[in-house]
Protein backbone atom coordinates (compact mmCIF):
# COMPACT_ATOMS: atom_id res chain seq x y z
CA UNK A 1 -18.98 12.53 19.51
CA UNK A 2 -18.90 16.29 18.64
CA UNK A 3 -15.00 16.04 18.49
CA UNK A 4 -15.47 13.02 15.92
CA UNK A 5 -18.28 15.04 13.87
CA UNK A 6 -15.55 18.26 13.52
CA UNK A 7 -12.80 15.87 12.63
CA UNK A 8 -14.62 13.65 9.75
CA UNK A 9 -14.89 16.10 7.22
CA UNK A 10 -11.15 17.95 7.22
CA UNK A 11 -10.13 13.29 7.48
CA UNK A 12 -12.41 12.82 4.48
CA UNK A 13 -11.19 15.51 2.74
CA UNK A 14 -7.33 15.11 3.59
CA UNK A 15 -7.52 11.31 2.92
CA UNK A 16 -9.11 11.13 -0.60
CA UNK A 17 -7.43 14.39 -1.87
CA UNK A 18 -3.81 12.60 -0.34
CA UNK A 19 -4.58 9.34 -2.39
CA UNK A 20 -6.24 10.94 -5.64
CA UNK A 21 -2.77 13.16 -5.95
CA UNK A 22 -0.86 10.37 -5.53
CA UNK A 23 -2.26 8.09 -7.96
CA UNK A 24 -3.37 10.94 -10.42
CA UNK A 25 0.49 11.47 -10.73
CA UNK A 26 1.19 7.79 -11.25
CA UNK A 27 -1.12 7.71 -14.02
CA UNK A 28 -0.53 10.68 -15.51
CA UNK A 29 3.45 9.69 -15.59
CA UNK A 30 3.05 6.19 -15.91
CA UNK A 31 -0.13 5.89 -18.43
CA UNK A 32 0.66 9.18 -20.29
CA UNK A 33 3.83 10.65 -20.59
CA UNK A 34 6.35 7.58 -20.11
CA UNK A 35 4.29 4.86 -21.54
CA UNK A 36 6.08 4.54 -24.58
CA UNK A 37 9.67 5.16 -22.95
CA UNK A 38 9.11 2.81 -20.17
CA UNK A 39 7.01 0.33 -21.90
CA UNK A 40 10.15 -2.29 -21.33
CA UNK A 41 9.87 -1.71 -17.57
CA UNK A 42 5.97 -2.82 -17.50
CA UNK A 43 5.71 -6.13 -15.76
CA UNK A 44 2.33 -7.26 -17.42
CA UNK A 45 2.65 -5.97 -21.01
CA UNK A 46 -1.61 -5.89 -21.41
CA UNK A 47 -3.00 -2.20 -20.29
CA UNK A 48 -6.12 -2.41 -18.03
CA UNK A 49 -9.14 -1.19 -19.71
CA UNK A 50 -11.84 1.96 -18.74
CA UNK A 51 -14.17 -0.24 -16.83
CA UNK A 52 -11.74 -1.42 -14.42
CA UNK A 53 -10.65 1.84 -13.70
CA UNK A 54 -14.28 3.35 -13.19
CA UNK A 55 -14.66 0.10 -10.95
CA UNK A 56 -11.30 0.73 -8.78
CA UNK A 57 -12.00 4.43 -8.53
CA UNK A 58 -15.61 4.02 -7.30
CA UNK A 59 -14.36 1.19 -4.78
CA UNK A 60 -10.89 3.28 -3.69
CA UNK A 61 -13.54 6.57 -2.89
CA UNK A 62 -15.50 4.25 -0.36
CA UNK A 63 -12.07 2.86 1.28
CA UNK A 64 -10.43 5.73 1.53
CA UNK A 65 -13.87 7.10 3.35
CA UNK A 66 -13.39 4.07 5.82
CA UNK A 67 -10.01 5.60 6.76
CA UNK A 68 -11.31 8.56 7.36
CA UNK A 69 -13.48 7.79 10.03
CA UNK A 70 -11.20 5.57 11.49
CA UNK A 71 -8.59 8.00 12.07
CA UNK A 72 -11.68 10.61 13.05
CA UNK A 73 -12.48 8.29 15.66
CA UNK A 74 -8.65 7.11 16.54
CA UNK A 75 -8.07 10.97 16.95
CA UNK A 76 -11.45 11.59 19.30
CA UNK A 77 -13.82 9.07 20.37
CA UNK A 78 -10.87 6.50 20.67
CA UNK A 79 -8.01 8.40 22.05
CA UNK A 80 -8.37 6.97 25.60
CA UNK A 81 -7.42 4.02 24.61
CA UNK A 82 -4.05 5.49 23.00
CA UNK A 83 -1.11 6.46 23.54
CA UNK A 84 -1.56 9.72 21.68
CA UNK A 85 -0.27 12.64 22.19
CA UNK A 86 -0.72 16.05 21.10
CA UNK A 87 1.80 18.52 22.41
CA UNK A 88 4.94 17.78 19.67
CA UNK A 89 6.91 18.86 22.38
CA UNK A 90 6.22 16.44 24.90
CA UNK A 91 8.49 14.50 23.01
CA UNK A 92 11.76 15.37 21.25
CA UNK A 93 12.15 15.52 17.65
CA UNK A 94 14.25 12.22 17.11
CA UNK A 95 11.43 10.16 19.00
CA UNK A 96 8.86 12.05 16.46
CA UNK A 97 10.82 10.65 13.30
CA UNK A 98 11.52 7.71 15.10
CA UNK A 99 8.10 6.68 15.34
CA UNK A 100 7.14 6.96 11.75
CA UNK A 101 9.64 4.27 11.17
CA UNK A 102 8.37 2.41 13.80
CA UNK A 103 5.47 2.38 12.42
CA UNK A 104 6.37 1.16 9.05
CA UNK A 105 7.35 -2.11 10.58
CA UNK A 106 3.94 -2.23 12.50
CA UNK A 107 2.08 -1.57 9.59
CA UNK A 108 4.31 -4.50 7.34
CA UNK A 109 3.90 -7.34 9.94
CA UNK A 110 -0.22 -5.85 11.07
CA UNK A 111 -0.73 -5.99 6.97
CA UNK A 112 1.02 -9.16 6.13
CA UNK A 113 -1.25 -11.61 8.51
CA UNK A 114 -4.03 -9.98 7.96
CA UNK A 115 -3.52 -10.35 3.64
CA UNK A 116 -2.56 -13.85 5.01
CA UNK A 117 -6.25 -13.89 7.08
CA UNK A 118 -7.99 -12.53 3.99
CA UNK A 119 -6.34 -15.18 1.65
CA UNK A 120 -8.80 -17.83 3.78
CA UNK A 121 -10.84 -19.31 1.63
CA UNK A 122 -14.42 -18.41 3.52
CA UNK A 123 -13.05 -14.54 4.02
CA UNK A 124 -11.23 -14.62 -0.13
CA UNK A 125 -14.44 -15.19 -1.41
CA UNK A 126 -16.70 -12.62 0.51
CA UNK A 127 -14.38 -9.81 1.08
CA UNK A 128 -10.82 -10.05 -0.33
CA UNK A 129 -12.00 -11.24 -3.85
CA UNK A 130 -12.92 -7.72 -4.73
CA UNK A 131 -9.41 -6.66 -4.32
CA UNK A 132 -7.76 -9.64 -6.29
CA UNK A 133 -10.55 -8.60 -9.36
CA UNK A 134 -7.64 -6.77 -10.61
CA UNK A 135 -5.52 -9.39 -11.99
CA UNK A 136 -3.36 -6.64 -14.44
CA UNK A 137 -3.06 -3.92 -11.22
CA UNK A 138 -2.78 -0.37 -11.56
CA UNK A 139 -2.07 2.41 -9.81
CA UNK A 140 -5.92 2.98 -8.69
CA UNK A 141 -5.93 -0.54 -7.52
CA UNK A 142 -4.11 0.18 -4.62
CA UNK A 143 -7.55 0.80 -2.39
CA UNK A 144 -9.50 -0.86 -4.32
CA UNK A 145 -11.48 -2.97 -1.63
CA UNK A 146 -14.38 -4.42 -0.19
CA UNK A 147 -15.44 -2.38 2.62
CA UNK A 148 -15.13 -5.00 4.93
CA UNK A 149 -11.32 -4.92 4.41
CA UNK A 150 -11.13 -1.46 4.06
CA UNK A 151 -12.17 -1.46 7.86
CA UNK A 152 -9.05 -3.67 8.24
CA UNK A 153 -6.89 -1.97 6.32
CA UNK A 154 -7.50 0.94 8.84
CA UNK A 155 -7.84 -0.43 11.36
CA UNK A 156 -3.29 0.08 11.30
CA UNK A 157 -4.46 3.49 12.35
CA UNK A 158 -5.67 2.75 16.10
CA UNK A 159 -3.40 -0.19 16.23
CA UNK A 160 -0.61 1.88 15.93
CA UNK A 161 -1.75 4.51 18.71
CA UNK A 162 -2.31 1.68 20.69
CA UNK A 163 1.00 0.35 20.73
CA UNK A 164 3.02 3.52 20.65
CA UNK A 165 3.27 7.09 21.73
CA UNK A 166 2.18 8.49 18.36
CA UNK A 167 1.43 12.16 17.72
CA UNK A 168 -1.13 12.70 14.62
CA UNK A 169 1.39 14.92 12.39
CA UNK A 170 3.06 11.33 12.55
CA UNK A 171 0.55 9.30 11.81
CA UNK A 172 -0.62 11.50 8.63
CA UNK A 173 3.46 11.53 7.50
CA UNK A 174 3.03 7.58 7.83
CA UNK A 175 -0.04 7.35 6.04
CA UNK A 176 1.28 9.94 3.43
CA UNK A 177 4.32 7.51 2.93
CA UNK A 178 1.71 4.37 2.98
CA UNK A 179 0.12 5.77 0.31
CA UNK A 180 2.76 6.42 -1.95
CA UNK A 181 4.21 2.86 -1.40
CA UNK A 182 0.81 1.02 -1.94
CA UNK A 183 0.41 3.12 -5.27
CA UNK A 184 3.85 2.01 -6.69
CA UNK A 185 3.50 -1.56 -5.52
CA UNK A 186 0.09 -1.53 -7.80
CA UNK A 187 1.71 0.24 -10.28
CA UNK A 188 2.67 -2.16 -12.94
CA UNK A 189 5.44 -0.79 -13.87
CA UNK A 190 8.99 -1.65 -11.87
CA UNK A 191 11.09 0.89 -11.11
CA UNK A 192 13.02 -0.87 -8.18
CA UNK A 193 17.06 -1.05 -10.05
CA UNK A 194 16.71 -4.35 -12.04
CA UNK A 195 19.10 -5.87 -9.79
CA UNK A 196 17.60 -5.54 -6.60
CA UNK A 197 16.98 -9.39 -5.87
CA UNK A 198 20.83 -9.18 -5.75
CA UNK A 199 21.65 -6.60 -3.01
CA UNK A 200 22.38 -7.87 0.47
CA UNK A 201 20.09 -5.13 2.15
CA UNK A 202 17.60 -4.15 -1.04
CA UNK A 203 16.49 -7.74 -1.32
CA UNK A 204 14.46 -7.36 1.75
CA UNK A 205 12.74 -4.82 0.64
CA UNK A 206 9.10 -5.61 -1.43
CA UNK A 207 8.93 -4.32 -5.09
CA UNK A 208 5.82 -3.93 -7.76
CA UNK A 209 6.92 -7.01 -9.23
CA UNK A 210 6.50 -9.16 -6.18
CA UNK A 211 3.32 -7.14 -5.74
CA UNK A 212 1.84 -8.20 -9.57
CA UNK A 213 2.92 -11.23 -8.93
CA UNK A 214 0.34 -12.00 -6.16
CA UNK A 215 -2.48 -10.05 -8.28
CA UNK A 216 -1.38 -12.07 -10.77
CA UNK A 217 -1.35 -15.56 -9.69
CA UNK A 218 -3.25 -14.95 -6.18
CA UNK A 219 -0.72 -16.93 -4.09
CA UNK A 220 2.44 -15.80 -2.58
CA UNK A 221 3.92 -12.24 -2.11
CA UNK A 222 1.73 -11.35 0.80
CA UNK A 223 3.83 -8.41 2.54
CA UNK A 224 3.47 -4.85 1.87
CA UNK A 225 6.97 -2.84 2.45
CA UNK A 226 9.11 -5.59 2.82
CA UNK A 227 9.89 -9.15 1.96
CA UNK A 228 11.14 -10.15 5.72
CA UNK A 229 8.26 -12.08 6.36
CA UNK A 230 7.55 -13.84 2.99
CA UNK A 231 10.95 -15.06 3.41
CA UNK A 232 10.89 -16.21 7.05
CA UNK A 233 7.07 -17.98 6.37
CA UNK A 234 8.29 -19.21 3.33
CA UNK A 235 5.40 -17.94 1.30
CA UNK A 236 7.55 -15.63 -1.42
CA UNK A 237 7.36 -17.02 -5.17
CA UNK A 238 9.83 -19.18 -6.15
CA UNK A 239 9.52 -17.53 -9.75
CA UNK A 240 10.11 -13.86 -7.75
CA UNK A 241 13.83 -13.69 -8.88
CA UNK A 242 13.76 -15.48 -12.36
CA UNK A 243 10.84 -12.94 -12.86
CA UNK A 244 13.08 -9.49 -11.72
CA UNK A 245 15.84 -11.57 -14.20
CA UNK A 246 13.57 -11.50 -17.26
CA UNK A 247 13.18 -7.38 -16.63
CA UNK A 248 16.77 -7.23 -16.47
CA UNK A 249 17.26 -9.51 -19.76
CA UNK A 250 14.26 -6.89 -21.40
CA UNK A 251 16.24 -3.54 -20.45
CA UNK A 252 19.36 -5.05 -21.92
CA UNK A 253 17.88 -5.92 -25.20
CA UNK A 254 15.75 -1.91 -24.87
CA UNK A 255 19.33 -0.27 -24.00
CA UNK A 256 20.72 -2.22 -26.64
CA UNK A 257 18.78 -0.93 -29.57
């Protein structure tokens, strides 16, 4: 346990500093600077107000302390049941990159049953509900969570050393990455091209819109990078394209004037 004691603060302290950046920038570009400008591209046109931000903020600090420790104890206590490794060079440099993409489509298929476990109506009510408070999301909803679910949420950490050689630096460059996505899929604002529903290959991939959408309405949209398998289960919005449609009718009439 010494190992896991050393680790938890620099994990604490890498974590919440990672996520506060992140989202600190989305607000301050977002909710500051571009509101006016981009005020066409935001999907719900209400603002959230002060309280719910105080409540996500409070609520994102304990989740994003959850992931600490898990990866604290992924990286010490844990690693014998891993496949980690900690020499870089024990593998080559394509297989390191490699991985993080790998990982991605873990993390997408890991997060989508498990949103689709938490959408149960016994586990919605007691743990997920907290999340789906925010019915306008922002960019500080992103780990806004029970704690329960925060210990599923990263739980993607030792599931992923688990199933593949993983080296640490990769896992932080995935979580890095997660991070970033989750914040703009809670951003409330699209800046996907308006047209993406169109494209052969972009269509597959998930966008703040489909993400509001589920905040919004509580049913549908349950995948996280992608829309691969909303699409196969059948559980993405029929109203997802007409929706990405009405954003591209609202830039033409903003470029217009």
């Amino acid at each position: 346990m010494d190992a896991f004691f050393d680790r938890l603060p620099h994990a604490l302290l890498r974590i919440n500093s990672r996520y506060f950046i992140v989202a600190g920038i989305a607000f301050i570009l977002f909710y500051v600077i571009l509101k006016n400008v981009l005020r066409h591209r935001k999907i719900q046109q209400k603002w959230p107000n002060r309280s719910e931000y105080f409540r996500e903020i409070f609520t994102s600090l304990i989740s994003m302390s959850i992931f600490g420790v898990m990866a604290s104890l992924t990286f010490s206590v844990l690693t014998p049941f891993t496949q980690l490794y900690f020499d870089i060079t024990e593998r080559s440099n394509l297989y390191f990159w490699s991985s993080i993409i790998v990982m991605v489509f873990i993390h997408d298929t890991y997060f989508y049953w498990t949103h689709r476990f938490m959408h149960l109506p016994f586990i919605y009510r007691r743990v997920h509900l907290t999340h789906h408070r925010s019915t306008n999301p922002s960019h500080w909803t992103a780990y806004s969570f029970h704690p329960l679910e925060a210990v599923i949420e990263a739980g993607i950490i030792f599931v992923i050393a688990v199933l593949i050689p993983a080296h640490p630096l990769a896992i932080i460059i995935f979580f890095l990455f997660q991070i970033i996505y989750n914040v703009y899929g809670h951003l409330g604002f699209e800046i996907m091209p308006k047209t993406i529903y169109k494209w052969p290959i972009l269509r597959w991939i998930n966008t703040s819109i489909a993400h509001n959408q589920h905040h919004h309405h509580f049913t549908g949209n349950y995948g996280l990078y992608f829309l691969f398998w909303d699409r196969i289960m059948g559980t993405l919005r029929d109203d997802y394209e007409t929706t990405f449609k009405a954003l591209e009718d609202v830039d033409k009439n903003a470029y217009s004037k």
